[in-house]
Structures are given as C-alpha cells and as structure tokens.
PDB file of N, CA and C in Angstrom:
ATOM      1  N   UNK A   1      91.097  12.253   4.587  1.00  0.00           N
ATOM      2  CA  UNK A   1      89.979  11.787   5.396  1.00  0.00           C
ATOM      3  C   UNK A   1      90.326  11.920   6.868  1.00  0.00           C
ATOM      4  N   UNK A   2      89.177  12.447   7.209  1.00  0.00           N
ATOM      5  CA  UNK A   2      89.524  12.047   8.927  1.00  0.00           C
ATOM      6  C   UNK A   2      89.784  10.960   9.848  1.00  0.00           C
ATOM      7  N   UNK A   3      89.754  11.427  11.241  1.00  0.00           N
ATOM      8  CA  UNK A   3      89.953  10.412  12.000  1.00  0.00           C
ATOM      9  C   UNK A   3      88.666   9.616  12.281  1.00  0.00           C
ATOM     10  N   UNK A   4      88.709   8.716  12.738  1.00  0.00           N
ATOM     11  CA  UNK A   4      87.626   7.343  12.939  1.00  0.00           C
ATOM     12  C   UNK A   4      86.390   8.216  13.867  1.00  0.00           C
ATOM     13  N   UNK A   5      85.043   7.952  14.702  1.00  0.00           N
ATOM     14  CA  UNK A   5      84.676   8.638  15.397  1.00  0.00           C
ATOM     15  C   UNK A   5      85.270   7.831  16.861  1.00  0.00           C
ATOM     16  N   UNK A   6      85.770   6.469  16.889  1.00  0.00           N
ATOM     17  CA  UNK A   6      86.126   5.947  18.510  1.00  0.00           C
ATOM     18  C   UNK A   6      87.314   6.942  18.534  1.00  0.00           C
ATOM     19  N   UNK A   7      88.199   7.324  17.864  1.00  0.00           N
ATOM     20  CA  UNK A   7      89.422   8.043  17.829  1.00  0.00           C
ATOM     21  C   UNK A   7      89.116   9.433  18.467  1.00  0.00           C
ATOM     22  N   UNK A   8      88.130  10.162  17.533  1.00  0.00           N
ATOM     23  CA  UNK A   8      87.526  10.793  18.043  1.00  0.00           C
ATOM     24  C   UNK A   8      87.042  11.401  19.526  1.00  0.00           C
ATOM     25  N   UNK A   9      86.219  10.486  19.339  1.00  0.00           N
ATOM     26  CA  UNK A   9      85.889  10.751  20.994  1.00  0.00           C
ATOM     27  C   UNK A   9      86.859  10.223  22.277  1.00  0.00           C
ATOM     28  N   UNK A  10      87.830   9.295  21.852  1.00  0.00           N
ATOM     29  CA  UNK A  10      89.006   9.166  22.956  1.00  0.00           C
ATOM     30  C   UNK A  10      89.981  10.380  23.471  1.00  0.00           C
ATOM     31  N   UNK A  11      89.820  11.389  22.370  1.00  0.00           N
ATOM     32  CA  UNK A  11      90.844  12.586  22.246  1.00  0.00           C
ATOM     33  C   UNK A  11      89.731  13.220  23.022  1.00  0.00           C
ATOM     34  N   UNK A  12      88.635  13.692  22.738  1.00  0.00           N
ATOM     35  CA  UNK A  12      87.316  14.489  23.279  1.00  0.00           C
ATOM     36  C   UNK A  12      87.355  14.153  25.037  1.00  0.00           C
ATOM     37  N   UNK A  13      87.262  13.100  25.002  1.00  0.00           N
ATOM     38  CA  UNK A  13      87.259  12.675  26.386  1.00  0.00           C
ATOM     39  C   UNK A  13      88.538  12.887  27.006  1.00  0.00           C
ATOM     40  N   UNK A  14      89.918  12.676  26.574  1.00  0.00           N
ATOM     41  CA  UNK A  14      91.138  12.873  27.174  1.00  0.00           C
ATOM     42  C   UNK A  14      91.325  14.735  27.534  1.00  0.00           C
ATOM     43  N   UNK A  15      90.665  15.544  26.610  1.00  0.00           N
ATOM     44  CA  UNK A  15      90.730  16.622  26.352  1.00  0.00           C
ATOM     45  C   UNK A  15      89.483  17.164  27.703  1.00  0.00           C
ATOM     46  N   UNK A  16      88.473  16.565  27.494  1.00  0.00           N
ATOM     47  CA  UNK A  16      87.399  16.732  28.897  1.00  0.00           C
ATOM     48  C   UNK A  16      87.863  17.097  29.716  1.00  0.00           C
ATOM     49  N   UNK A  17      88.375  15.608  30.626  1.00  0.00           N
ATOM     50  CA  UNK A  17      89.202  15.252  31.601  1.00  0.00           C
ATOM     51  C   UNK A  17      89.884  16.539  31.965  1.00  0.00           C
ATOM     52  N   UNK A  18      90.625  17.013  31.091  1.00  0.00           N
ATOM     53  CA  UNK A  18      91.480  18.131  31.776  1.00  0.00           C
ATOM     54  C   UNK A  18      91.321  19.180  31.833  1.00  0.00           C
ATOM     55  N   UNK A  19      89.791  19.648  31.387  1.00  0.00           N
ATOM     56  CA  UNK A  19      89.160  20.903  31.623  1.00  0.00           C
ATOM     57  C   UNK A  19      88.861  21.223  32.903  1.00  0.00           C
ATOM     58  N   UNK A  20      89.084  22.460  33.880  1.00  0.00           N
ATOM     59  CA  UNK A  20      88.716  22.431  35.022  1.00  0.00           C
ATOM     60  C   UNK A  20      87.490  22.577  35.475  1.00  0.00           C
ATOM     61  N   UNK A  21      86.567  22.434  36.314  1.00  0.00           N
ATOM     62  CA  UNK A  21      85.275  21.850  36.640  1.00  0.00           C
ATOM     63  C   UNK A  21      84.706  23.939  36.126  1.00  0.00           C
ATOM     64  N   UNK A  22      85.397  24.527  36.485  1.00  0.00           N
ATOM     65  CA  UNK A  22      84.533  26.086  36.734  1.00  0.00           C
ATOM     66  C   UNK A  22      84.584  27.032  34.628  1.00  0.00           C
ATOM     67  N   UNK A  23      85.309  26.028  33.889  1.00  0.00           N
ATOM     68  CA  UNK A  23      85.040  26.321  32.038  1.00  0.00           C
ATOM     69  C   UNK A  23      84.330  25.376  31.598  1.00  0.00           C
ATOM     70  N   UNK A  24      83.279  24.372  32.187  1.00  0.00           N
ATOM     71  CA  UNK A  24      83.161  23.170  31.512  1.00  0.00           C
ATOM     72  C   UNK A  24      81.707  23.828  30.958  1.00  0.00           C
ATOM     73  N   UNK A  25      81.663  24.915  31.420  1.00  0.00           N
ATOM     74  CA  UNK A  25      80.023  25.574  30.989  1.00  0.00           C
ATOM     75  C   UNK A  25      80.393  26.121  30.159  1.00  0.00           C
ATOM     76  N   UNK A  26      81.440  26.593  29.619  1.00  0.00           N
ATOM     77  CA  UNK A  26      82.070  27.252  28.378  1.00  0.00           C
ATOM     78  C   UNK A  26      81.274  26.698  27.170  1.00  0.00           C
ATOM     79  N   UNK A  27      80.847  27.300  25.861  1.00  0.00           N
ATOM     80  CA  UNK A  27      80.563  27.024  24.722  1.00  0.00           C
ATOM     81  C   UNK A  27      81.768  26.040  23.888  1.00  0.00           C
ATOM     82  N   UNK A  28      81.645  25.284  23.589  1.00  0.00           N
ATOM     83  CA  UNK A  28      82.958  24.895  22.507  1.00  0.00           C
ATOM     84  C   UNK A  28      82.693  24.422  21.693  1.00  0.00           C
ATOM     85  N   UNK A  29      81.155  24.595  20.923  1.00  0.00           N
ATOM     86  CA  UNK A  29      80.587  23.907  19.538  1.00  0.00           C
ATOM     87  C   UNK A  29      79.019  24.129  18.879  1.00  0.00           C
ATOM     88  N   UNK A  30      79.104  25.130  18.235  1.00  0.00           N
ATOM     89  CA  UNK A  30      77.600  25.338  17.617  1.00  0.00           C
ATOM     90  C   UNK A  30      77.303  24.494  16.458  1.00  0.00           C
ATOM     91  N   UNK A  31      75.978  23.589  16.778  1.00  0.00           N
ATOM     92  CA  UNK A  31      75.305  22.511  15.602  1.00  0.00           C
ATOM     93  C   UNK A  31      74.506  22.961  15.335  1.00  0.00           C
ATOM     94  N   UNK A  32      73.794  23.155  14.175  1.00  0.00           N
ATOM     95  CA  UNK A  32      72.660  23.410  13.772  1.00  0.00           C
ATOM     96  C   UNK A  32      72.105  24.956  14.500  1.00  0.00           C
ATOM     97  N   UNK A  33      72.823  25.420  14.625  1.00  0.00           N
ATOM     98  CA  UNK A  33      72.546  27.104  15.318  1.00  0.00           C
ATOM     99  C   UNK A  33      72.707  26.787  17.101  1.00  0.00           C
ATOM    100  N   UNK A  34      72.892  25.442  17.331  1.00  0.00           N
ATOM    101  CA  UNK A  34      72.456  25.840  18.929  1.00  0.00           C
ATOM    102  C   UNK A  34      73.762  25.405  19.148  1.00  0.00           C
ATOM    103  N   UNK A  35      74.058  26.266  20.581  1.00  0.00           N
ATOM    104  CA  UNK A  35      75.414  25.995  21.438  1.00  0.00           C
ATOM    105  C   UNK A  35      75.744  24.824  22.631  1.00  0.00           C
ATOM    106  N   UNK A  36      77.098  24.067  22.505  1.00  0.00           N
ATOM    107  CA  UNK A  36      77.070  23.198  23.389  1.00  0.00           C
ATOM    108  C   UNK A  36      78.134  23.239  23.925  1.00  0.00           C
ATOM    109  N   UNK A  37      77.962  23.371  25.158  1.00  0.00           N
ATOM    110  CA  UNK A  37      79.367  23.363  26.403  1.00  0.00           C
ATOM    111  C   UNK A  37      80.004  22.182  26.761  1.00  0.00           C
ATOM    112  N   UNK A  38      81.100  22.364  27.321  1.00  0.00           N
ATOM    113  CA  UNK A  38      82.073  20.985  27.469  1.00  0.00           C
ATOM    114  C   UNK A  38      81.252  20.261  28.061  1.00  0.00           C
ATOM    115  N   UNK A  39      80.104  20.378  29.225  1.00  0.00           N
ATOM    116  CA  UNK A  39      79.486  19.527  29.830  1.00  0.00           C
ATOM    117  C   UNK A  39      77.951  18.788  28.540  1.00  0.00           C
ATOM    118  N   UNK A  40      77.712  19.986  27.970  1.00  0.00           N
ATOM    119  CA  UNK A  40      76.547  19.196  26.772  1.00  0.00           C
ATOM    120  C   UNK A  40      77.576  18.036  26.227  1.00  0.00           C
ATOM    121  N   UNK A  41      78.451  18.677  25.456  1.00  0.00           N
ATOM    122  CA  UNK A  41      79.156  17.636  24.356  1.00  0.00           C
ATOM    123  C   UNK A  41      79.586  16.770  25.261  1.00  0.00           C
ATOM    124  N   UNK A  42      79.834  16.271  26.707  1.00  0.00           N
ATOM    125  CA  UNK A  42      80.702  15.251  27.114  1.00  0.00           C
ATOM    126  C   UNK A  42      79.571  14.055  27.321  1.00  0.00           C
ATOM    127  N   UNK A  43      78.173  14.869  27.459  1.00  0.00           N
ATOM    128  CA  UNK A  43      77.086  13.933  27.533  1.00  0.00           C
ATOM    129  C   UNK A  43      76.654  13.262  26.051  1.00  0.00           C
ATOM    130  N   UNK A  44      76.515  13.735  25.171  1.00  0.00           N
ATOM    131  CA  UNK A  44      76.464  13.549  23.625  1.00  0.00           C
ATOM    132  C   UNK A  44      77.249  12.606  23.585  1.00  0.00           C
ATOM    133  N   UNK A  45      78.691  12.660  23.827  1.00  0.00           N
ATOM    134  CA  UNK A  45      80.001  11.621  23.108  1.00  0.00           C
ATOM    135  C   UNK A  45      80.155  10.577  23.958  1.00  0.00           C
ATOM    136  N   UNK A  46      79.834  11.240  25.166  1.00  0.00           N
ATOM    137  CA  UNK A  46      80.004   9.913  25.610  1.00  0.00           C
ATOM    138  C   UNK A  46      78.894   8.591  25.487  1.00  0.00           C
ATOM    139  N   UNK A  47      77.552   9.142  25.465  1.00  0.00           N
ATOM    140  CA  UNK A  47      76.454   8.516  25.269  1.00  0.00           C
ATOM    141  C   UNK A  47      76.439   7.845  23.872  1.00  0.00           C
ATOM    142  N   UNK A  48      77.534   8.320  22.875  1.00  0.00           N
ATOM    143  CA  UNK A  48      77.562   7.997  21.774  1.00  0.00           C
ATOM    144  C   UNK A  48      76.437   7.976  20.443  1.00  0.00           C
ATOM    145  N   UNK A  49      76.049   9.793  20.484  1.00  0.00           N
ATOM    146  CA  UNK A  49      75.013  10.110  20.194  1.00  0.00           C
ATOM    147  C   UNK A  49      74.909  10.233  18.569  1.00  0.00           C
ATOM    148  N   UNK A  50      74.158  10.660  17.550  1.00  0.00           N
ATOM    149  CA  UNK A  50      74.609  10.883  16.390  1.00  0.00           C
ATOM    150  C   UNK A  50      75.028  12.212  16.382  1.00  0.00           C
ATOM    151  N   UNK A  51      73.665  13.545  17.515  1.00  0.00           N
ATOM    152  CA  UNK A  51      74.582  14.606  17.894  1.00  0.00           C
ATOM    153  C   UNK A  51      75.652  14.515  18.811  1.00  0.00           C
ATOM    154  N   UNK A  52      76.334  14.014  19.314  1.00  0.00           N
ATOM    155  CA  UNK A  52      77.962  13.711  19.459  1.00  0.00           C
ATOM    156  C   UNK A  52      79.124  13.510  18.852  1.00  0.00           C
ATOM    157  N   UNK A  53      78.464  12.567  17.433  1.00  0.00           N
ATOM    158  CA  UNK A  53      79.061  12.394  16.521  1.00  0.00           C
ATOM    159  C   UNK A  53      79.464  13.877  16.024  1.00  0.00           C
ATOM    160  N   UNK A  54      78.593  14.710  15.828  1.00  0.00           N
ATOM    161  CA  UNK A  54      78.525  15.761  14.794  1.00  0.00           C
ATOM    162  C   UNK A  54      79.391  16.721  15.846  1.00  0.00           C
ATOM    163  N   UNK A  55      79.317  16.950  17.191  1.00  0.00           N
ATOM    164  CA  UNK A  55      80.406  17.550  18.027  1.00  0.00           C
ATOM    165  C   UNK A  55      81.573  17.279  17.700  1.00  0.00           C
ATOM    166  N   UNK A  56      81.856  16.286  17.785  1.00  0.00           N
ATOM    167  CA  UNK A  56      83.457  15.637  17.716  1.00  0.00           C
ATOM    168  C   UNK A  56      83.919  15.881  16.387  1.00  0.00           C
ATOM    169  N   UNK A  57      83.205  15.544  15.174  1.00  0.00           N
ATOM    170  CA  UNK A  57      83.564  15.942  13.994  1.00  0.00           C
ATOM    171  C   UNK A  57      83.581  17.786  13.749  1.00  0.00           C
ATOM    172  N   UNK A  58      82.871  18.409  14.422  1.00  0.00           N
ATOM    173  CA  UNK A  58      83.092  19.499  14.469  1.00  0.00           C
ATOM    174  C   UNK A  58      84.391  20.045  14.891  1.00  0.00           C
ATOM    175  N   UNK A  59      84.540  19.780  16.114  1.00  0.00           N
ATOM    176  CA  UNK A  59      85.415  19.788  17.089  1.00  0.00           C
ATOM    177  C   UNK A  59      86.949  19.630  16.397  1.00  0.00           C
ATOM    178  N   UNK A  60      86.942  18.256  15.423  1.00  0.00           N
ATOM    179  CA  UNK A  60      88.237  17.754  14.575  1.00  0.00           C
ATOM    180  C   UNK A  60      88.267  19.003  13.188  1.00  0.00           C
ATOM    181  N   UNK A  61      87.195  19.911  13.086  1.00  0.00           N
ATOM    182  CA  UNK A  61      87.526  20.393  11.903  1.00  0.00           C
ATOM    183  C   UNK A  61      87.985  21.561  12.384  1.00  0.00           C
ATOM    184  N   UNK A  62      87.869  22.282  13.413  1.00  0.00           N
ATOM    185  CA  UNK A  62      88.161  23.502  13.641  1.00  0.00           C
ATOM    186  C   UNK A  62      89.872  23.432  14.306  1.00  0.00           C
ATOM    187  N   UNK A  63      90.032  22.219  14.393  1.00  0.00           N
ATOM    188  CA  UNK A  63      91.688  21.241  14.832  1.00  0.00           C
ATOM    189  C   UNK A  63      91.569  21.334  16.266  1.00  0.00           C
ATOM    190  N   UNK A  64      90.864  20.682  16.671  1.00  0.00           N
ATOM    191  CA  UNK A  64      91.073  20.661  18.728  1.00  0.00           C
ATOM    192  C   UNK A  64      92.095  19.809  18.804  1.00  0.00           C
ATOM    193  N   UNK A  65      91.853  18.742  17.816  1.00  0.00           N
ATOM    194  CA  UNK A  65      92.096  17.279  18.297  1.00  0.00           C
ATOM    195  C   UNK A  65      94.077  17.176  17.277  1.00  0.00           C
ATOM    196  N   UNK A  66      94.436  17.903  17.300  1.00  0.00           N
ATOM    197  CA  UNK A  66      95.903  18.100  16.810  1.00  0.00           C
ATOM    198  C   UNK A  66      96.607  17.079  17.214  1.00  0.00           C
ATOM    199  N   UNK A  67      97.227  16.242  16.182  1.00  0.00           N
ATOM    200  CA  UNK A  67      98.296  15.057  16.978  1.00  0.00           C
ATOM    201  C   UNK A  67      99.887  16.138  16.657  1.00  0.00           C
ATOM    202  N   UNK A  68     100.486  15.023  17.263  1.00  0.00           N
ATOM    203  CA  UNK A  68     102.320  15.440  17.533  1.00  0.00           C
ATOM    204  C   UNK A  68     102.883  15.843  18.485  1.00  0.00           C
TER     205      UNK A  68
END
C-alpha cells in the first residue's frame, strides 16, 4: 500500500519548492487525458483537491516521491 495523501503532498510540496521558477510550466502529470504542470499540480495539492489527490498519487506511482 501506499503512502498516506498528507505524506504525499509534503514530498510534492518539498519537491515544488526546489523546482526553479523558469520548469515550473513543465508537464509532470496527465489525468484523465489532460496535462498538468508543476504550477497546475502545486495549485490542486495544495488546495487539497480530489484532482490533487489523483496528481500526487500519480506522481507516487511513476516513483517521484522515492524515500532513502
């Protein structure tokens, strides 16, 4: 089983943070056919959306969110 979604989005957000302002338009997650950039998904997760939810869980399956 996965990680929790607060877990989740603490890694999402720590991971944000250190994107530089000029990739944040970058794609990093297609839902339902449509594309969302570090700046869509940071609004989603952080707003604590159900599509946020589905970012972050995305996000954990493709392994962003790697511990160790």
């Amino acid at each position: 089983m996965g990680l929790n979604n607060e877990v989740l989005r603490a890694y999402f957000l720590k991971a944000y943070a250190s994107v530089p302002d000029k990739l944040r338009e970058d794609i990093i997650a297609i839902i339902d056919d449509s594309p969302y950039s570090w700046n869509a998904a940071f609004v989603e997760v952080n707003g604590k959306t159900q599509l946020g939810d589905k970012i972050i869980r995305k996000l954990e399956e493709i392994g962003m969110f790697k511990q160790g």
